[in-house]
Protein backbone atom coordinates (compact mmCIF):
# COMPACT_ATOMS: atom_id res chain seq x y z
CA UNK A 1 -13.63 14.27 13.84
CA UNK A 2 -15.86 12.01 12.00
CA UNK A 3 -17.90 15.12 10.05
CA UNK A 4 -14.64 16.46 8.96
CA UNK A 5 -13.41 13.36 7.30
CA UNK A 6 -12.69 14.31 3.60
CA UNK A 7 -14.50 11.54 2.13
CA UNK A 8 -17.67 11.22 4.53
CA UNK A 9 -20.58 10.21 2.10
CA UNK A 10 -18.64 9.06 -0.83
CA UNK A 11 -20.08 5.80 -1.37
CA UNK A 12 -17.44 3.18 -2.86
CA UNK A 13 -18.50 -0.54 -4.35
CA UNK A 14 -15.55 -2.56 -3.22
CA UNK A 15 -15.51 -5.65 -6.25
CA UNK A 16 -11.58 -6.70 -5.18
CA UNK A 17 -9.74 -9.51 -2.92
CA UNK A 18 -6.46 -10.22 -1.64
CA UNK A 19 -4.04 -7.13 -0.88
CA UNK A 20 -3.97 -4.59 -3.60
CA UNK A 21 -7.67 -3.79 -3.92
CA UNK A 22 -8.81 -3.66 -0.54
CA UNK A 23 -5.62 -1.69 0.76
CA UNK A 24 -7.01 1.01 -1.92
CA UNK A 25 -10.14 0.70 -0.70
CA UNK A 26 -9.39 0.43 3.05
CA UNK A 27 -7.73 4.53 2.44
CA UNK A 28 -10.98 5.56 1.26
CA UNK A 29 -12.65 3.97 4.30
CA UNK A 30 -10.05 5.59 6.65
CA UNK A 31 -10.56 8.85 4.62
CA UNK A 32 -14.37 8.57 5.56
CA UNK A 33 -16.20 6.82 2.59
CA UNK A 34 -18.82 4.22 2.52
CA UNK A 35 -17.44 1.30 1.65
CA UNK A 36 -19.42 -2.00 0.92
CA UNK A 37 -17.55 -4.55 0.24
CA UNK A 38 -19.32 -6.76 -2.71
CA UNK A 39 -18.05 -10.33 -1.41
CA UNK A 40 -18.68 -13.89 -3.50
CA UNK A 41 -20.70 -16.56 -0.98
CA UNK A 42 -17.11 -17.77 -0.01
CA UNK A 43 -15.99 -14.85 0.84
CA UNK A 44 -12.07 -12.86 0.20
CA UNK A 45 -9.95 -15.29 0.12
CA UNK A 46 -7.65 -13.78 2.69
CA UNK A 47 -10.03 -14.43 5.00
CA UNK A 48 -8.52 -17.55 5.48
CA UNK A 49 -4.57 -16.70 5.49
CA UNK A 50 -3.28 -16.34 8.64
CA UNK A 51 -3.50 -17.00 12.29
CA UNK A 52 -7.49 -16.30 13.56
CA UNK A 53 -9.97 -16.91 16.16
CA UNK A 54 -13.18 -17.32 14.11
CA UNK A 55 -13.75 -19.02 10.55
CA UNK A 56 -13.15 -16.27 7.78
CA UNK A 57 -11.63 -13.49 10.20
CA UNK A 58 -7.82 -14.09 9.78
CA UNK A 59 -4.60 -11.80 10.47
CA UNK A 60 -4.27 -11.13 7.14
CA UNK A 61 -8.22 -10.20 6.00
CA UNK A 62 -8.33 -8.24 9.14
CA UNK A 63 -5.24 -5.98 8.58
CA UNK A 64 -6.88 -4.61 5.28
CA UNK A 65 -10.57 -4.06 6.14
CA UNK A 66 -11.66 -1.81 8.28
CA UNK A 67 -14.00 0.76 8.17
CA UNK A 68 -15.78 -1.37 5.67
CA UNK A 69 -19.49 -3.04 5.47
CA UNK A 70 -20.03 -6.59 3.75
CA UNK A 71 -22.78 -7.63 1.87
CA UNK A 72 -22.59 -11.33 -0.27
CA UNK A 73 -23.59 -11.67 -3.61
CA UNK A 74 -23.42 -14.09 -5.93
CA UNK A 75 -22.94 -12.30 -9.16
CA UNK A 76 -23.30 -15.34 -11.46
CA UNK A 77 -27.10 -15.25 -10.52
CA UNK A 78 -29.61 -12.65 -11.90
CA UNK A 79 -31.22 -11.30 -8.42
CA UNK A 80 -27.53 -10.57 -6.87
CA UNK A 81 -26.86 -8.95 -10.20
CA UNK A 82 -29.86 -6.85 -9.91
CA UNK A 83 -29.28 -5.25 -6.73
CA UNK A 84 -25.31 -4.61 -7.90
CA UNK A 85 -26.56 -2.43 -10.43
CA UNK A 86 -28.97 -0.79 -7.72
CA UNK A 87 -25.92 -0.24 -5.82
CA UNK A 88 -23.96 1.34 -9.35
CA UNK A 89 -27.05 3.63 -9.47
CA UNK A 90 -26.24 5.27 -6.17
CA UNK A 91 -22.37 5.06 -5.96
CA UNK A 92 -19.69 7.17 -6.33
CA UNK A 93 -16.44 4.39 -7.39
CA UNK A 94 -16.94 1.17 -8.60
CA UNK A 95 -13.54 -0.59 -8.04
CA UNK A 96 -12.23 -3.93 -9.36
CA UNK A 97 -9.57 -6.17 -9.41
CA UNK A 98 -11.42 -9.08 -11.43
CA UNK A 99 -9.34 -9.78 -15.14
CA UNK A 100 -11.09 -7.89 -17.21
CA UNK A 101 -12.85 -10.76 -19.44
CA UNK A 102 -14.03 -12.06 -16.07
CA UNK A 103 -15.93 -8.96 -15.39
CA UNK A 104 -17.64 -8.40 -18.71
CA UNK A 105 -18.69 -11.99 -18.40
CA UNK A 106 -20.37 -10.89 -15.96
CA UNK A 107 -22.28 -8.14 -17.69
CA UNK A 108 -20.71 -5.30 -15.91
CA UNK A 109 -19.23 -3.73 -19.14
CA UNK A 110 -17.17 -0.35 -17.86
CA UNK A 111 -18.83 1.26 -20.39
CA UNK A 112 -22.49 0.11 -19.54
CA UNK A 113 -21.51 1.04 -15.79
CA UNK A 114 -20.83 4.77 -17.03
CA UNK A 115 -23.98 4.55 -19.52
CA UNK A 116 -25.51 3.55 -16.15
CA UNK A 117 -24.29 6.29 -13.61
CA UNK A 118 -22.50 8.98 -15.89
CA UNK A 119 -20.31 10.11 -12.98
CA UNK A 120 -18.93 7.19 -12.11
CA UNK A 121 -15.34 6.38 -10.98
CA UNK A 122 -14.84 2.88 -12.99
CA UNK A 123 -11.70 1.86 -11.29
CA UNK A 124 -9.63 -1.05 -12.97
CA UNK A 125 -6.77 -2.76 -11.09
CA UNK A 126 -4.92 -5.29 -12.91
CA UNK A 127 -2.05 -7.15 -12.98
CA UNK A 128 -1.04 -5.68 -16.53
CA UNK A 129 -2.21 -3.20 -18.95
CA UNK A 130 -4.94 -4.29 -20.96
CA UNK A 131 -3.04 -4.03 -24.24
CA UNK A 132 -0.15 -5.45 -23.64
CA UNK A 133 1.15 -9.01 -24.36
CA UNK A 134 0.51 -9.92 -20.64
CA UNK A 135 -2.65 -8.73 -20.44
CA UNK A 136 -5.64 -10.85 -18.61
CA UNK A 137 -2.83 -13.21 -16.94
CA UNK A 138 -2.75 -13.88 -13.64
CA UNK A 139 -0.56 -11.51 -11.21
CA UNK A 140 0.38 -12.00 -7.74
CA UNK A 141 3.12 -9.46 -5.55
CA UNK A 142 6.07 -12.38 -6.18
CA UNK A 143 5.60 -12.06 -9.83
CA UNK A 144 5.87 -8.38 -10.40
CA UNK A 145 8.89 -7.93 -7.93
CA UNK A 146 10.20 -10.21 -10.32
CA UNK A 147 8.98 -8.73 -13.77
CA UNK A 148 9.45 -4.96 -12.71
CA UNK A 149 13.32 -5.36 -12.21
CA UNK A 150 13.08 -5.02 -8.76
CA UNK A 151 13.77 -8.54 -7.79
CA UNK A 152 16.76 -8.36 -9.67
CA UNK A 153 18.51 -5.65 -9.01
CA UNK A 154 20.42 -7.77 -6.45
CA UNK A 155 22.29 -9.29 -9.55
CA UNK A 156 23.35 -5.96 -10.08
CA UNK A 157 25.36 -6.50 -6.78
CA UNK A 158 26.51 -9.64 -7.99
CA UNK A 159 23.90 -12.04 -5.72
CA UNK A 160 20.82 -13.91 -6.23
CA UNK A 161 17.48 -12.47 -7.11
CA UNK A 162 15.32 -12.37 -4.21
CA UNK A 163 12.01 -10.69 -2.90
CA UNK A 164 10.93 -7.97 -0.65
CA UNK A 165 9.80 -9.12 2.31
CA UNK A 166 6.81 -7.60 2.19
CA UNK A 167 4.13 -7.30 -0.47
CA UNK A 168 5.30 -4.16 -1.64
CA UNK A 169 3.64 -4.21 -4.87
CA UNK A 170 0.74 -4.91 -3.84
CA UNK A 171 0.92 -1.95 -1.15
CA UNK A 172 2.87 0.71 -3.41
CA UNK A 173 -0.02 -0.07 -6.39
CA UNK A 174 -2.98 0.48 -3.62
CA UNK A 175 -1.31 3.93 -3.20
CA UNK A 176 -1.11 4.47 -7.05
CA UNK A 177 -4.62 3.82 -7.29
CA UNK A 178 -5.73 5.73 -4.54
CA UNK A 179 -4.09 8.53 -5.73
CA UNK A 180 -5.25 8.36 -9.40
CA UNK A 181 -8.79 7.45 -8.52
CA UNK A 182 -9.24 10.80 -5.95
CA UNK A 183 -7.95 12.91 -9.01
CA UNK A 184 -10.89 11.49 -11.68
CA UNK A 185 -13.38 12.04 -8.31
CA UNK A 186 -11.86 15.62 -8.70
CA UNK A 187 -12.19 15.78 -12.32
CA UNK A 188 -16.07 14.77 -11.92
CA UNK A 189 -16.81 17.62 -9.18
CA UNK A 190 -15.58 19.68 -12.54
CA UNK A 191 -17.12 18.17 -15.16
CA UNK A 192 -19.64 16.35 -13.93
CA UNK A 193 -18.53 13.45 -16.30
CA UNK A 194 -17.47 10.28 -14.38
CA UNK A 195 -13.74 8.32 -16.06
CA UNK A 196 -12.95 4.62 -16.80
CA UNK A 197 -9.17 4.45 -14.34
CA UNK A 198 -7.26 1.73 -15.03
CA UNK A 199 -4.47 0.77 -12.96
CA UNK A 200 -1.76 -1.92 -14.48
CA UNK A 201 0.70 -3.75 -11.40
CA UNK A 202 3.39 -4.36 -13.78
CA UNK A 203 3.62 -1.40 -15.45
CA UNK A 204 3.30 1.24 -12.05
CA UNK A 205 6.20 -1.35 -10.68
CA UNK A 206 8.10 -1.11 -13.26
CA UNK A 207 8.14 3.14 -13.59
CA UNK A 208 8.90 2.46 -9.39
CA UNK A 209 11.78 1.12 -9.88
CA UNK A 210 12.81 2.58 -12.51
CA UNK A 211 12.91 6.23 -11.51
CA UNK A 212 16.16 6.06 -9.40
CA UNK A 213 17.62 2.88 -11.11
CA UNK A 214 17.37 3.83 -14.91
CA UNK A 215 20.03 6.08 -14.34
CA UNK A 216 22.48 6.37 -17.59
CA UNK A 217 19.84 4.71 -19.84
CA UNK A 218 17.24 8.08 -18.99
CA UNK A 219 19.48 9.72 -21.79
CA UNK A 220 19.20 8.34 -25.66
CA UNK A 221 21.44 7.30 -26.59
CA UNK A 222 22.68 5.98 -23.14
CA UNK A 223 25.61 7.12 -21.51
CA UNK A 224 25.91 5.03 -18.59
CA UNK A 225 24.24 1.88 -17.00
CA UNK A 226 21.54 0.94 -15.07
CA UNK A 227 21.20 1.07 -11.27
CA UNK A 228 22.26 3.94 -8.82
CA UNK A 229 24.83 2.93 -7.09
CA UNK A 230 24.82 4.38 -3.95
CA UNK A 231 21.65 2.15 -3.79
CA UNK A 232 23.76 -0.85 -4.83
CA UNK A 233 27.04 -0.24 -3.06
CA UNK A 234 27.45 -3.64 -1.00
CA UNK A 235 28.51 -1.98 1.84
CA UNK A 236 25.28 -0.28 2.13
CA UNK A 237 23.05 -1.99 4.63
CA UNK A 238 22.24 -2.06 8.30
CA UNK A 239 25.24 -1.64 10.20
CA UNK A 240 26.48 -3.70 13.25
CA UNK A 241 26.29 -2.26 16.66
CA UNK A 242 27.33 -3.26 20.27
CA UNK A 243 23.81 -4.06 20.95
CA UNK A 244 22.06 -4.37 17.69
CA UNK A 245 22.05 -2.62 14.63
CA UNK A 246 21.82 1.05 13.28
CA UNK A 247 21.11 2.72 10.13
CA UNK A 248 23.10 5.67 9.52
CA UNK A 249 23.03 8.21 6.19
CA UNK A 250 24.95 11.36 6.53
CA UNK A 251 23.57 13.15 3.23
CA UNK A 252 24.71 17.00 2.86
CA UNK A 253 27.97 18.69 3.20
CA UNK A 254 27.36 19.88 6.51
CA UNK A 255 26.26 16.23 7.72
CA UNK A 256 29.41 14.40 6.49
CA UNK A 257 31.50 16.92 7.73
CA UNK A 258 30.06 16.42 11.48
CA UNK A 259 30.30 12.99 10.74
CA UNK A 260 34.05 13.28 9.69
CA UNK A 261 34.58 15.21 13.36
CA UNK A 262 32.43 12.39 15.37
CA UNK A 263 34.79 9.17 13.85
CA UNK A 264 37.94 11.32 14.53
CA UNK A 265 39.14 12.16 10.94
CA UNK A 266 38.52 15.73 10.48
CA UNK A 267 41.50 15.58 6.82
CA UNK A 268 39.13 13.98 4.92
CA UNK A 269 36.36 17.62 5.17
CA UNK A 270 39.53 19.19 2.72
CA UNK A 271 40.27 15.59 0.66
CA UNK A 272 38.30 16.51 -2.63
CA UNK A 273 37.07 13.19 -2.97
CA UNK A 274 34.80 14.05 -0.28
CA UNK A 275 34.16 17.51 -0.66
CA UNK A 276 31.30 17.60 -2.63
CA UNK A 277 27.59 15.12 -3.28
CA UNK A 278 29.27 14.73 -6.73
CA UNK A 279 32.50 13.21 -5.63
CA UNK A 280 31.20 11.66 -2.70
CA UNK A 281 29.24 9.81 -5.15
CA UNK A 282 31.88 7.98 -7.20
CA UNK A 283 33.36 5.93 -4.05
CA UNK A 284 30.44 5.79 -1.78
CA UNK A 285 31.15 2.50 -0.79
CA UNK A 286 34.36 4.20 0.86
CA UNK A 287 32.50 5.77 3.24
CA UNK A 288 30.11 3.64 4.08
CA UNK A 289 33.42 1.29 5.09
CA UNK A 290 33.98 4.34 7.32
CA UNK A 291 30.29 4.60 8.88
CA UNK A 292 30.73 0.80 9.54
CA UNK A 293 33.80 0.62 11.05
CA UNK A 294 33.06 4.12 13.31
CA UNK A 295 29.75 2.25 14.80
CA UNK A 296 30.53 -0.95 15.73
CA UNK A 297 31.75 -0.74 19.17
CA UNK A 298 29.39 1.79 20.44
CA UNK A 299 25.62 0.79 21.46
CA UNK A 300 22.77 1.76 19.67
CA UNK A 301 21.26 4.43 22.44
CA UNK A 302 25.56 5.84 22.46
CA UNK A 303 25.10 6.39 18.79
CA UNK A 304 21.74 7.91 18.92
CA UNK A 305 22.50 10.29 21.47
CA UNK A 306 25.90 11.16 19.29
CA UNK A 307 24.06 11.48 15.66
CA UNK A 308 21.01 13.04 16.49
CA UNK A 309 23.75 16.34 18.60
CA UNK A 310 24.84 16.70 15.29
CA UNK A 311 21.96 16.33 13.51
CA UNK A 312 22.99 13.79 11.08
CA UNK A 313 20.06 10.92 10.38
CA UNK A 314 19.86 7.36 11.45
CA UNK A 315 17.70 5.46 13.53
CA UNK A 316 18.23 1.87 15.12
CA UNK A 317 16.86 -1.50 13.12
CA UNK A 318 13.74 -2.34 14.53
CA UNK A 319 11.97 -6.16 14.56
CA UNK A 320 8.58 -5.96 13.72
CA UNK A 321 8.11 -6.91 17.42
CA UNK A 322 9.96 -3.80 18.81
CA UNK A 323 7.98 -1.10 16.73
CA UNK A 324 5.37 -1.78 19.51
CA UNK A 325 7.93 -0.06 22.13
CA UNK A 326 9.61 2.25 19.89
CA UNK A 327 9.60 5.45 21.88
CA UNK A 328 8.52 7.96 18.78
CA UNK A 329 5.06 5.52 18.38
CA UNK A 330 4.48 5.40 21.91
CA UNK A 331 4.31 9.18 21.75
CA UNK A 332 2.61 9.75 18.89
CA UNK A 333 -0.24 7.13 20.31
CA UNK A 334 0.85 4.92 16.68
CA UNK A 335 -0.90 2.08 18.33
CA UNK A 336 -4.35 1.94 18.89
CA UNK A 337 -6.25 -0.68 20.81
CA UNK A 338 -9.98 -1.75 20.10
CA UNK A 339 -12.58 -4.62 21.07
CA UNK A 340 -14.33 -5.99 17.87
CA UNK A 341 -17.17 -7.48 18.39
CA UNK A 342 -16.48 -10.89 17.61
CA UNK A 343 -12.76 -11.50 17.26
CA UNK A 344 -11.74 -9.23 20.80
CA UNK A 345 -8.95 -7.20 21.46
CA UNK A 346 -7.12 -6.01 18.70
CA UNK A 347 -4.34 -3.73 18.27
CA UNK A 348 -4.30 -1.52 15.03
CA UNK A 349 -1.75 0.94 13.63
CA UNK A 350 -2.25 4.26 12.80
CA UNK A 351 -2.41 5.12 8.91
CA UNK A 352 0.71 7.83 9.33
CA UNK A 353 -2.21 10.84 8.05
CA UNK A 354 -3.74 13.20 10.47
CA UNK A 355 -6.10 16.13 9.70
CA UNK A 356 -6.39 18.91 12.33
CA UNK A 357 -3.74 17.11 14.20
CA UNK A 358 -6.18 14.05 14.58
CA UNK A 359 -5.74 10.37 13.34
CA UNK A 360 -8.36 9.27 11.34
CA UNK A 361 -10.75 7.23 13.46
CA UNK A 362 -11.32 3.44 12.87
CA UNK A 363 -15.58 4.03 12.61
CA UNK A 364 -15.94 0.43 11.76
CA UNK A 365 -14.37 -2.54 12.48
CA UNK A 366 -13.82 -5.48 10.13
CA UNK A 367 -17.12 -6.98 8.68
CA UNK A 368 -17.66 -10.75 9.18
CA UNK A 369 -18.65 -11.96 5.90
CA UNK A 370 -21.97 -10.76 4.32
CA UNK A 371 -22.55 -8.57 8.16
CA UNK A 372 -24.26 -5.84 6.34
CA UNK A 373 -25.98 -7.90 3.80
CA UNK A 374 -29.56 -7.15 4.77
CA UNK A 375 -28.61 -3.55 6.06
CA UNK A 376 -27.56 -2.60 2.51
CA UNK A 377 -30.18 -4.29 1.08
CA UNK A 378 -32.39 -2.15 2.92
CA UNK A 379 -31.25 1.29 2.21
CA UNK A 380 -31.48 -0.04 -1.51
CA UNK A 381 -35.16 -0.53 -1.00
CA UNK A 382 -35.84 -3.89 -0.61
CA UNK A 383 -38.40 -4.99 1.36
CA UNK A 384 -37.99 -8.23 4.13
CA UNK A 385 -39.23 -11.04 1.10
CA UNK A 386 -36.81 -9.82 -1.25
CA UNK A 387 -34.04 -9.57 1.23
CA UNK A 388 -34.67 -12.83 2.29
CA UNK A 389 -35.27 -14.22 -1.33
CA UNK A 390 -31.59 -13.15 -1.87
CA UNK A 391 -29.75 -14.15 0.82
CA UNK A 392 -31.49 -17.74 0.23
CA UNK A 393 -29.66 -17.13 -3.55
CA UNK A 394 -26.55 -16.61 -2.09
CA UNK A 395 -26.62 -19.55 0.55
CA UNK A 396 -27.53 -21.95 -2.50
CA UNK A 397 -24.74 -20.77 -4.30
């Protein structure tokens, strides 16, 4: 499997921390590329949030790095900075998630990395864009749920702002990236020119939410207000069960109608306010009364049983606990169990991609800090003084 990975011998310098970056990052790995991971003497600073058995491994660093290699470098001394250019010289992506003033502090210019190694993926991820009247502050998942209007589009349904619970900006701009970044790799292969790609946080949140949610304001002038609202009918949600709780969307015609049989009130397939996605529409919250009311004295496996006859969608609300007996992953082998080398048995999840039916294989497990240092040192040429003459930089640091 490992020869047919679409990214085998892409070679990727990994310059970001926290979530964002090395979720980017952590595709390419899965995809097949070589990923060193350019770390500070401290280290990512997720390393240390979470639960963990050994000093800079925790829950949290170890859920976004795999398939990666780690070498330290302190980049505010002149050696370290040497061999990261050595490293730009024979890499395919240089990706970032430093402010941008930070970086050129540095001396790693975008432009003098291209000037350097012509095709070269410079990839930028920042908070905002760099010419807007945010740009170079600070950005964390909390703050652009909040900025991008998806934090409050709950006061569109007349409650409180409040958060994702999960850092879904973080996870939905890795994607972004990842996607933008492959398509200036594929731009290279045609040119043979190499692209500065910046990615902004705020702004790729902000077209997210947007795309359902503009709604009337799309036209100019507007003819209608913001936020769809089936998305923001109050009665949408998780309904009660018996035994738990169900999600349930009849979509199409032919779905509500079945529906309409299951519950017992066949009238409403010829009542025009239901005939139709357009009608439906206007008093969707209606319905979803009627979805609520039809479920709550069956049990979840009754209901499953019922929907999935009549092909309408749903599926039961899981914990993050019970995904690891949800029937479907059991099947699909969605949980995969390894022994790293210095933190034990582990349990990873699958990425959700297969090629030739195959999940992509976890080749590497998560580096302890600086693991590869003198390995990549190596294959850049260094000989045992100099590697040691560096790593002695890095420990004084």
């Amino acid at each position: 499997m490992e020869s047919f990975l679409p990214l085998k011998e892409l070679k990727v310098i990994d310059l970001t921390n926290i979530i964002m970056g090395p979720f980017t990052t952590q595709l390419l790995g899965d995809l097949g590329a070589d990923i060193i991971k350019v770390e500070e003497p401290n280290g990512d600073l997720t390393r240390e949030i979470g639960l963990q058995h050994s000093p800079k491994m925790s829950s949290m660093y170890l859920g976004v790095n795999r398939n990666k290699r780690s070498i330290v470098l302190d980049l505010k001394k002149r050696k370290p900075k040497e061999v990261l250019w050595k490293l730009i010289d024979t890499s395919d992506f240089f990706i970032h998630n430093m402010r941008p003033k930070k970086l050129i502090s540095l001396g790693f210019d975008p432009k003098k990395i291209l000037k350097r190694n012509k095709k070269i993926i410079f990839v930028g991820l920042y908070g905002y864009g760099n010419d807007g009247y945010y740009s170079g502050q600070p950005a964390f998942d909390d703050i652009i749920q909040g900025q991008s209007g998806l934090a409050g589009l709950e006061l569109l349904k007349g409650k409180k702002p409040s958060f994702v619970s999960s850092v879904i900006a973080d996870k939905s701009i890795g994607l972004l990236a990842s996607t933008a970044l492959l398509a200036a790799y594929i731009k290279m292969l045609r040119t043979g020119k190499g692209s500065c790609v910046e990615i902004s946080m705020f702004e790729g949140m902000a077209s997210y939410v947007l795309l359902e949610h503009q709604h009337g304001e799309i036209f100019y002038p507007s003819i209608g207000k913001t936020g769809y609202p089936r998305l923001l009918s109050k009665n949408r949600k998780p309904y009660k069960t018996a035994d738990g709780y169900i999600c349930v969307l009849p979509y199409t015609n032919k779905q509500w109608f079945k529906f309409f049989d299951i519950i017992g009130m066949k009238e409403l397939k010829t009542d025009k306010r239901f005939s139709n996605v357009k009608n439906r529409s206007k008093d969707i919250t209606l319905l979803y009364k009627l979805v609520e009311k039809s479920v709550i004295s069956k049990t979840n496996d009754q209901l499953c049983k019922l929907l999935k006859q009549n092909d309408i969608p749903h599926g039961v609300v899981n914990t993050i606990s019970d995904l690891k007996h949800d029937k479907h992953l059991k099947k699909v082998r969605f949980f995969r169990k390894i022994e790293h080398p210095t933190e034990g048995k582990m349990i990873i999840a699958d990425t959700g991609i297969k090629i030739n039916k195959k999940s992509l294989p976890i080749r590497m497990p998560q580096p302890n800090l600086g693991e590869h240092t003198k390995e990549i040192l190596n294959e850049l040429g260094y000989n045992i003084k100099e590697i040691e003459k560096i790593i002695d930089i890095n420990n004084n640091s």
